[in-house]
Protein backbone atom coordinates (compact mmCIF):
# COMPACT_ATOMS: atom_id res chain seq x y z
CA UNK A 1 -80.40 89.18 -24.26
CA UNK A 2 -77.31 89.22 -25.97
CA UNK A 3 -75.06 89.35 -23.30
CA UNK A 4 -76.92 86.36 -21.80
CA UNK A 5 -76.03 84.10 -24.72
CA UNK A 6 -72.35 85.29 -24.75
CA UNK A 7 -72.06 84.46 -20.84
CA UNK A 8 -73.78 81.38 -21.60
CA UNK A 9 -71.07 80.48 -24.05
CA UNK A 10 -68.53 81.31 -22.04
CA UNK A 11 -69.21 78.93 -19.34
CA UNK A 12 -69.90 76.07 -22.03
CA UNK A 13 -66.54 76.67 -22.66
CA UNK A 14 -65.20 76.69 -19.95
CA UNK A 15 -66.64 73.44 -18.69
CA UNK A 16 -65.06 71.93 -21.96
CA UNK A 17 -61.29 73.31 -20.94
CA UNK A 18 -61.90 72.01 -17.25
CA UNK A 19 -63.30 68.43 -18.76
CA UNK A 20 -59.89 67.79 -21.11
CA UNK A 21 -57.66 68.87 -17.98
CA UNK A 22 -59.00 65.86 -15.84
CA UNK A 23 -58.52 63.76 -19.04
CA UNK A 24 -55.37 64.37 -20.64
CA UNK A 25 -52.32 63.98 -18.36
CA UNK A 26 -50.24 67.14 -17.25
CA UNK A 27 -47.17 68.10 -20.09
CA UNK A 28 -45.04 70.76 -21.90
CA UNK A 29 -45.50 70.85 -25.75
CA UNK A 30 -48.40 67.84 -25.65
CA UNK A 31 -45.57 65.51 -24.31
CA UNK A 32 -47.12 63.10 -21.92
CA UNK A 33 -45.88 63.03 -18.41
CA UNK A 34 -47.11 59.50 -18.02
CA UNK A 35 -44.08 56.36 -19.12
CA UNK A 36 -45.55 53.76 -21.70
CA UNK A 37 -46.01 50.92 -20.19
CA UNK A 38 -42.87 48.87 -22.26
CA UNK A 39 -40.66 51.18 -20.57
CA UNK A 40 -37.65 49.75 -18.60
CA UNK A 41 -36.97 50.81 -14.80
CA UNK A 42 -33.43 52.32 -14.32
CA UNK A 43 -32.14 50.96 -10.92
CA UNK A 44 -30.86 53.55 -9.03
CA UNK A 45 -26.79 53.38 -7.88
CA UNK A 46 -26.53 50.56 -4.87
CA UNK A 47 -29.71 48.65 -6.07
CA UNK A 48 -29.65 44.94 -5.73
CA UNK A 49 -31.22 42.93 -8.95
CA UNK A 50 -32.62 40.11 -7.98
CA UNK A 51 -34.63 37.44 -10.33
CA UNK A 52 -38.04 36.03 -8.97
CA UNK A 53 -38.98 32.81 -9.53
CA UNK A 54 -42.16 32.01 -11.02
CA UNK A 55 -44.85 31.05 -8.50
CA UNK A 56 -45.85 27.57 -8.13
CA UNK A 57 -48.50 25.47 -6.15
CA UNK A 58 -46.49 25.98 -2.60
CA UNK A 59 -46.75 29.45 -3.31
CA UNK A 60 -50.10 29.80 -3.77
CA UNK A 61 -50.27 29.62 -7.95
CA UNK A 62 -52.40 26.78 -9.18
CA UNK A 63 -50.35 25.65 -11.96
CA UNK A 64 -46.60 24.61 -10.95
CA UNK A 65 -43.80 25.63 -13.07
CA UNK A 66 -42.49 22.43 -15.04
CA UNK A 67 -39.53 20.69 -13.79
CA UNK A 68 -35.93 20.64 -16.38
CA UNK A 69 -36.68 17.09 -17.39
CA UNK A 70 -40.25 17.45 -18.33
CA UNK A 71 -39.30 20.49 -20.57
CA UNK A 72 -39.19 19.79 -23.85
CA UNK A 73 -36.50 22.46 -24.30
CA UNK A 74 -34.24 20.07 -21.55
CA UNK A 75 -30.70 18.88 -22.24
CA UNK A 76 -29.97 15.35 -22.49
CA UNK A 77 -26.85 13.70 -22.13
CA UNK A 78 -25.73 11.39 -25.01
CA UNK A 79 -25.60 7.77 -24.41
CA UNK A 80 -21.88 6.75 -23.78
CA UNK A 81 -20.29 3.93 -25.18
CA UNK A 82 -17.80 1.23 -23.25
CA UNK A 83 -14.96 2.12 -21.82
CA UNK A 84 -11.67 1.92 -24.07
CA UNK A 85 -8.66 0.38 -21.90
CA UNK A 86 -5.54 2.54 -21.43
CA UNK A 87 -2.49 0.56 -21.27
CA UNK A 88 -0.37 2.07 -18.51
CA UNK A 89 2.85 4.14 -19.29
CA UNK A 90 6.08 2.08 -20.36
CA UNK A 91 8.09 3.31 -17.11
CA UNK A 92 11.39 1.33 -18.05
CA UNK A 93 12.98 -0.85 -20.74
CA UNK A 94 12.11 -4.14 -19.45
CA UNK A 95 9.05 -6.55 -19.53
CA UNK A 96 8.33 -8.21 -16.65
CA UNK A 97 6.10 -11.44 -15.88
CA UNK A 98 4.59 -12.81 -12.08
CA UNK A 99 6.74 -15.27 -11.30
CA UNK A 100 4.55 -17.73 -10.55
CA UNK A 101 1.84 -18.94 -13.91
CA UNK A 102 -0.34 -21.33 -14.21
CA UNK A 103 -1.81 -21.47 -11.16
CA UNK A 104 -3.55 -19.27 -8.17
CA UNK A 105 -0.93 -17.56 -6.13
CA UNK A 106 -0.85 -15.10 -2.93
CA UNK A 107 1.45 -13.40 -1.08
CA UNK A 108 2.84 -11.60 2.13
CA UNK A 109 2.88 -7.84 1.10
CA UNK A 110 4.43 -6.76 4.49
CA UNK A 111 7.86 -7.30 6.06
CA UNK A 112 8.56 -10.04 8.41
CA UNK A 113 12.13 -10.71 9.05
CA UNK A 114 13.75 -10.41 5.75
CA UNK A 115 12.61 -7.98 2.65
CA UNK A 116 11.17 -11.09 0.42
CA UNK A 117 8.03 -12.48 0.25
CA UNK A 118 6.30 -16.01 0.34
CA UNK A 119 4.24 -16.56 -2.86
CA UNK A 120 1.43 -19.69 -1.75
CA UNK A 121 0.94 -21.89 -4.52
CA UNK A 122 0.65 -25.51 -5.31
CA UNK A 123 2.76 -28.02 -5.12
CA UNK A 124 4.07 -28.57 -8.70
CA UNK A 125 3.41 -25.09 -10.04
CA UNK A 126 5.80 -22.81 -12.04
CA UNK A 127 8.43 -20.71 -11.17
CA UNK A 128 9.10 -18.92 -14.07
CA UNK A 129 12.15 -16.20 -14.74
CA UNK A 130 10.74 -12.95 -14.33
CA UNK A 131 12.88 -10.72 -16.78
CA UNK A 132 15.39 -11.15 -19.36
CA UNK A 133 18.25 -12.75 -18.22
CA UNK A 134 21.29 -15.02 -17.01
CA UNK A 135 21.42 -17.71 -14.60
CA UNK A 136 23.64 -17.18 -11.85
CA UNK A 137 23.07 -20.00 -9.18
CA UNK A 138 21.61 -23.34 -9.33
CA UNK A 139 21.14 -25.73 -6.48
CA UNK A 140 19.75 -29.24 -7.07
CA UNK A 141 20.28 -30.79 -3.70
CA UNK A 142 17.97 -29.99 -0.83
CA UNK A 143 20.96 -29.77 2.13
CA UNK A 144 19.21 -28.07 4.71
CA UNK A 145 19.01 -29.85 8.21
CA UNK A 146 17.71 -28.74 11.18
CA UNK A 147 19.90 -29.83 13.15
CA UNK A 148 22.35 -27.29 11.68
CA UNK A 149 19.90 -24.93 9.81
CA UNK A 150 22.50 -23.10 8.27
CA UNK A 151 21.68 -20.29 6.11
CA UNK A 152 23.04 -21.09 2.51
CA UNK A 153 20.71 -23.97 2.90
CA UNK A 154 17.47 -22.63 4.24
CA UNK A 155 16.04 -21.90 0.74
CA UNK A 156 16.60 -25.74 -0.08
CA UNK A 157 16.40 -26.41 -4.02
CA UNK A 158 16.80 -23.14 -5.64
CA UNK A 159 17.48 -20.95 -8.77
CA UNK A 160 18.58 -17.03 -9.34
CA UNK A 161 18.64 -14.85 -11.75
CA UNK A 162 20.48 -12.08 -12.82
CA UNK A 163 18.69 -9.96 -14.92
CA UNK A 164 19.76 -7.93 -17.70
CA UNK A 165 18.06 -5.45 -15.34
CA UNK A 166 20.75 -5.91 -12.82
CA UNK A 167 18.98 -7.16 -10.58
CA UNK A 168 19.50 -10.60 -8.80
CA UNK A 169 16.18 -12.99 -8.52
CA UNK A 170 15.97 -15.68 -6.27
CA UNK A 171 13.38 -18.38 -6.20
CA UNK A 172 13.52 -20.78 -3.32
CA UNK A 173 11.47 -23.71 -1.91
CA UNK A 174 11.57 -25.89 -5.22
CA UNK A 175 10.55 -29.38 -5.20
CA UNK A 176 12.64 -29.34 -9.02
CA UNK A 177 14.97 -27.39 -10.75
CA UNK A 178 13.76 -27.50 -14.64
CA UNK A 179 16.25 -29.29 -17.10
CA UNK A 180 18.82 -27.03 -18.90
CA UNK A 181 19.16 -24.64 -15.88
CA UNK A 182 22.39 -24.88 -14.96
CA UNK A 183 24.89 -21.14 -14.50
CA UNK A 184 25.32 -18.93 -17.47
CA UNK A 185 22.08 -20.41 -19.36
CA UNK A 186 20.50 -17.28 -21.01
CA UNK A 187 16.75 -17.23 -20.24
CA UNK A 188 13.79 -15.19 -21.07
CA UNK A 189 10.69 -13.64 -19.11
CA UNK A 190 8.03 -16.35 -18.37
CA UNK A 191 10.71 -19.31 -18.66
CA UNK A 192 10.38 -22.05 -16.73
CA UNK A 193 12.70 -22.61 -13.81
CA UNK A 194 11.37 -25.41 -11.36
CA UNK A 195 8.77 -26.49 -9.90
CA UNK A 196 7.17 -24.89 -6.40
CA UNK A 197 7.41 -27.08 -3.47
CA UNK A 198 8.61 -27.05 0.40
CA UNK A 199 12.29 -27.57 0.27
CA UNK A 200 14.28 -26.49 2.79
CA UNK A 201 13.18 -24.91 5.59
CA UNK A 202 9.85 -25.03 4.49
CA UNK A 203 9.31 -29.03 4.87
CA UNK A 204 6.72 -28.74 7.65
CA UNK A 205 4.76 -25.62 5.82
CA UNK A 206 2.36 -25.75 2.66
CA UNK A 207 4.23 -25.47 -0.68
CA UNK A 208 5.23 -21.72 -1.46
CA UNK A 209 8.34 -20.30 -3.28
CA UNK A 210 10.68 -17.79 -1.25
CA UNK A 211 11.19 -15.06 -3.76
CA UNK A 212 13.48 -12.62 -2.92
CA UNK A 213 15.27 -9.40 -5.14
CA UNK A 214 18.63 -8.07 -4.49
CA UNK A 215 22.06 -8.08 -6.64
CA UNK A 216 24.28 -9.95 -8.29
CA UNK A 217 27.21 -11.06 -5.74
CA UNK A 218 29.41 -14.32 -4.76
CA UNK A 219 27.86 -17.07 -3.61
CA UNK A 220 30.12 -17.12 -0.37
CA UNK A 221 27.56 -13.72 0.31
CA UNK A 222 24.30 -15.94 0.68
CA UNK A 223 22.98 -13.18 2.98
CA UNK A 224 22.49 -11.32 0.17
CA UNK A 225 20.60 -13.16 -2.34
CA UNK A 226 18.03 -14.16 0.17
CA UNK A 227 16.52 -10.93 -0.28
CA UNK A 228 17.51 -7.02 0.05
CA UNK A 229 14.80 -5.30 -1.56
CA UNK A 230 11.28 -5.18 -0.95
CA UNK A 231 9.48 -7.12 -3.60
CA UNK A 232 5.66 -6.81 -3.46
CA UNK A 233 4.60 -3.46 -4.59
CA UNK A 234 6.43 -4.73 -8.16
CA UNK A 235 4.46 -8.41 -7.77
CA UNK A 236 1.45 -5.75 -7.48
CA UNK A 237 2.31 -4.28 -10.55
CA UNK A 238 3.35 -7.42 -12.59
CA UNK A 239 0.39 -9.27 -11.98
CA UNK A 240 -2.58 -6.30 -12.12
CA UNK A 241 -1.10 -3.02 -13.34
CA UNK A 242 1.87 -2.14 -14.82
CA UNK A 243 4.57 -5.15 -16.58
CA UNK A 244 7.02 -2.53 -16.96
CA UNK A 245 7.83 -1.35 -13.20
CA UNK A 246 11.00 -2.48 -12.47
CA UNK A 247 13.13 -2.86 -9.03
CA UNK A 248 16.75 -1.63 -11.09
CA UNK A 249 16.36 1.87 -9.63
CA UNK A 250 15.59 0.99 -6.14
CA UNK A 251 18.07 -1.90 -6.31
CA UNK A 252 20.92 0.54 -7.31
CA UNK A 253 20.11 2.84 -4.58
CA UNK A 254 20.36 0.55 -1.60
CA UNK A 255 23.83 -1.22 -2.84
CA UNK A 256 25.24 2.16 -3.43
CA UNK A 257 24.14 3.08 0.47
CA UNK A 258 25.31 -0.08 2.05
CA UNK A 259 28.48 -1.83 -0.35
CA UNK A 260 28.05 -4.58 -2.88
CA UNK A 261 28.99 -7.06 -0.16
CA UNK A 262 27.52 -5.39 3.60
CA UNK A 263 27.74 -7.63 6.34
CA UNK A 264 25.16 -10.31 7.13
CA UNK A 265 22.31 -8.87 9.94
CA UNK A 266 19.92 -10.73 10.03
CA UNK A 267 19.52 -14.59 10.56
CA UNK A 268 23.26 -15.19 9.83
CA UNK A 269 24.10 -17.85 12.64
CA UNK A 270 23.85 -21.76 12.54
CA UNK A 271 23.93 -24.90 14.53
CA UNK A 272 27.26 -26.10 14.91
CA UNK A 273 27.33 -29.40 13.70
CA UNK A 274 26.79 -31.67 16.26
CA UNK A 275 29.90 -34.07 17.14
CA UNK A 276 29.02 -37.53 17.43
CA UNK A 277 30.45 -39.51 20.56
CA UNK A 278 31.95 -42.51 19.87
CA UNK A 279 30.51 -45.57 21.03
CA UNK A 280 32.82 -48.14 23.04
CA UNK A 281 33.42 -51.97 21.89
CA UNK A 282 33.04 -54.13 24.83
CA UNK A 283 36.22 -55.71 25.48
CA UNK A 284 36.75 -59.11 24.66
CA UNK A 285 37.45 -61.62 27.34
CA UNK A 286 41.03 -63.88 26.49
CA UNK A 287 40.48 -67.11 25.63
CA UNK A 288 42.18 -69.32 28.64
CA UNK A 289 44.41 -71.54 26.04
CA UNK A 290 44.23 -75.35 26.98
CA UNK A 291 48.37 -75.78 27.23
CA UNK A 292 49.11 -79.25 28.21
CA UNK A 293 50.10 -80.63 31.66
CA UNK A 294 53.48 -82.28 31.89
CA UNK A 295 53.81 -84.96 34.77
CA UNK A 296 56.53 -86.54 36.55
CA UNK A 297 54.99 -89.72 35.39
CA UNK A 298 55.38 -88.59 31.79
């Protein structure tokens, strides 16, 4: 009977090893073979990482992930204030003005025949000195025919200016000259020089001034002051950008390539002047005198 109870013992504890086996995971030292569940994975070498995205309603989850600007953890922009104007860089010493003010004004920005421009504006409007400067040539007298259209005449009334730039600026087409302007009168930016009309050339067109930018030279060279230079990308910048762009650079450049006085090229020929033919006075008839007869008979 003894023996019974110790076998029965035995297998009572027995079943009690076999029971904390299945319950207790497998280790050495009561170390747990099983990783707590806060544990991080350890990608192995050549593993891509790649972040998820939480699900939303396309993806099958019934509440959608909330978009940056509903977030209340979203960055807004501050609100930004006007503007502050720049003025452009000072690019040269001198201050220019449009030579046309007071009134609207538009011009050619391409070359026809000669490097100048037409500047449309009405009859009567300004033509003001665009820089600093000297007057050089002054003509009063509208000369220009057609019947000779010479060249020194096809500006009509005009004025030029050399600037203390030294540059030469010619405004042509005047209906006036301003009083005062006469050579060697010192004038500044924005002075008044005439008034625009269709002198010249221009008789049968609207009113416009022919302004034209080259260098200083003799008057006998009239080629020259009717324009060398290409004026309207510094009209551009007078009028909408920037007042301090000036032509000396470009002006310099071009009389160093072709002389102080090159040759005339373009439009340089006139009419010869046409000769008049003299008319012929009718001969007069004599006058039969009335001598008296002598007779015989006395």
């Amino acid at each position: 009977m003894r023996s019974g109870h110790i076998t029965r013992l035995a297998a009572v504890a027995g079943a009690v090893l076999v029971t904390g086996a299945c319950a207790s995971p497998a280790g050495v030292a009561g170390v747990s073979t099983v990783p707590p569940a806060s544990a991080e994975l350890v990608a192995a070498p050549d593993s891509v990482t790649a972040t998820i995205p939480a699900p939303t309603a396309e993806t099958g989850s019934g509440t959608p992930s909330p978009s940056p600007s509903s977030s209340p953890m979203a960055v807004r922009p501050p609100e930004a204030e006007e503007p502050v104007p720049v003025p452009p860089p000072k690019v040269s010493e001198f201050t220019y003005v449009f030579p046309v003010q007071g009134c609207e004004a538009t011009y050619q920005r391409k070359l026809l025949v000669l490097p100048k421009t037409t500047i449309w504006a009405g009859k009567g409007c300004s033509f003001v000195s665009p820089v600093d400067g000297v007057i050089h040539e002054v003509n009063i007298k509208n000369r220009w025919k057609p019947s000779t259209d010479r060249g020194q005449d096809r500006e009509g009334r005009f004025v030029t200016v050399a600037g203390k730039d030294g540059v030469l600026y010619l405004g042509g087409h005047l209906d006036s000259v301003a009083p005062g302007i006469a050579p060697g009168t010192p004038v500044k930016a924005g002075q008044a020089l005439g008034r625009i009309g269709n002198s010249g050339n221009a008789r049968d067109t609207a009113s416009n001034l022919y302004f034209a930018i080259s260098w200083k030279t003799e008057p006998s060279r009239w080629w020259v002051r009717r324009g060398m230079v290409k004026p309207w990308n510094y009209l551009d910048a007078w009028l909408k950008g920037n007042r301090t762009l000036s032509p000396a650079d470009e002006t310099r450049a071009l009389m160093k390539r072709t002389g102080p006085t090159p040759a005339c090229a373009v439009l340089c020929a006139s009419r010869p002047e046409p000769t008049p033919t003299p008319t012929r006075k009718p001969r007069k008839k004599p006058v039969e005198e009335n001598r008296p007869v002598t007779t015989l008979n006395g």
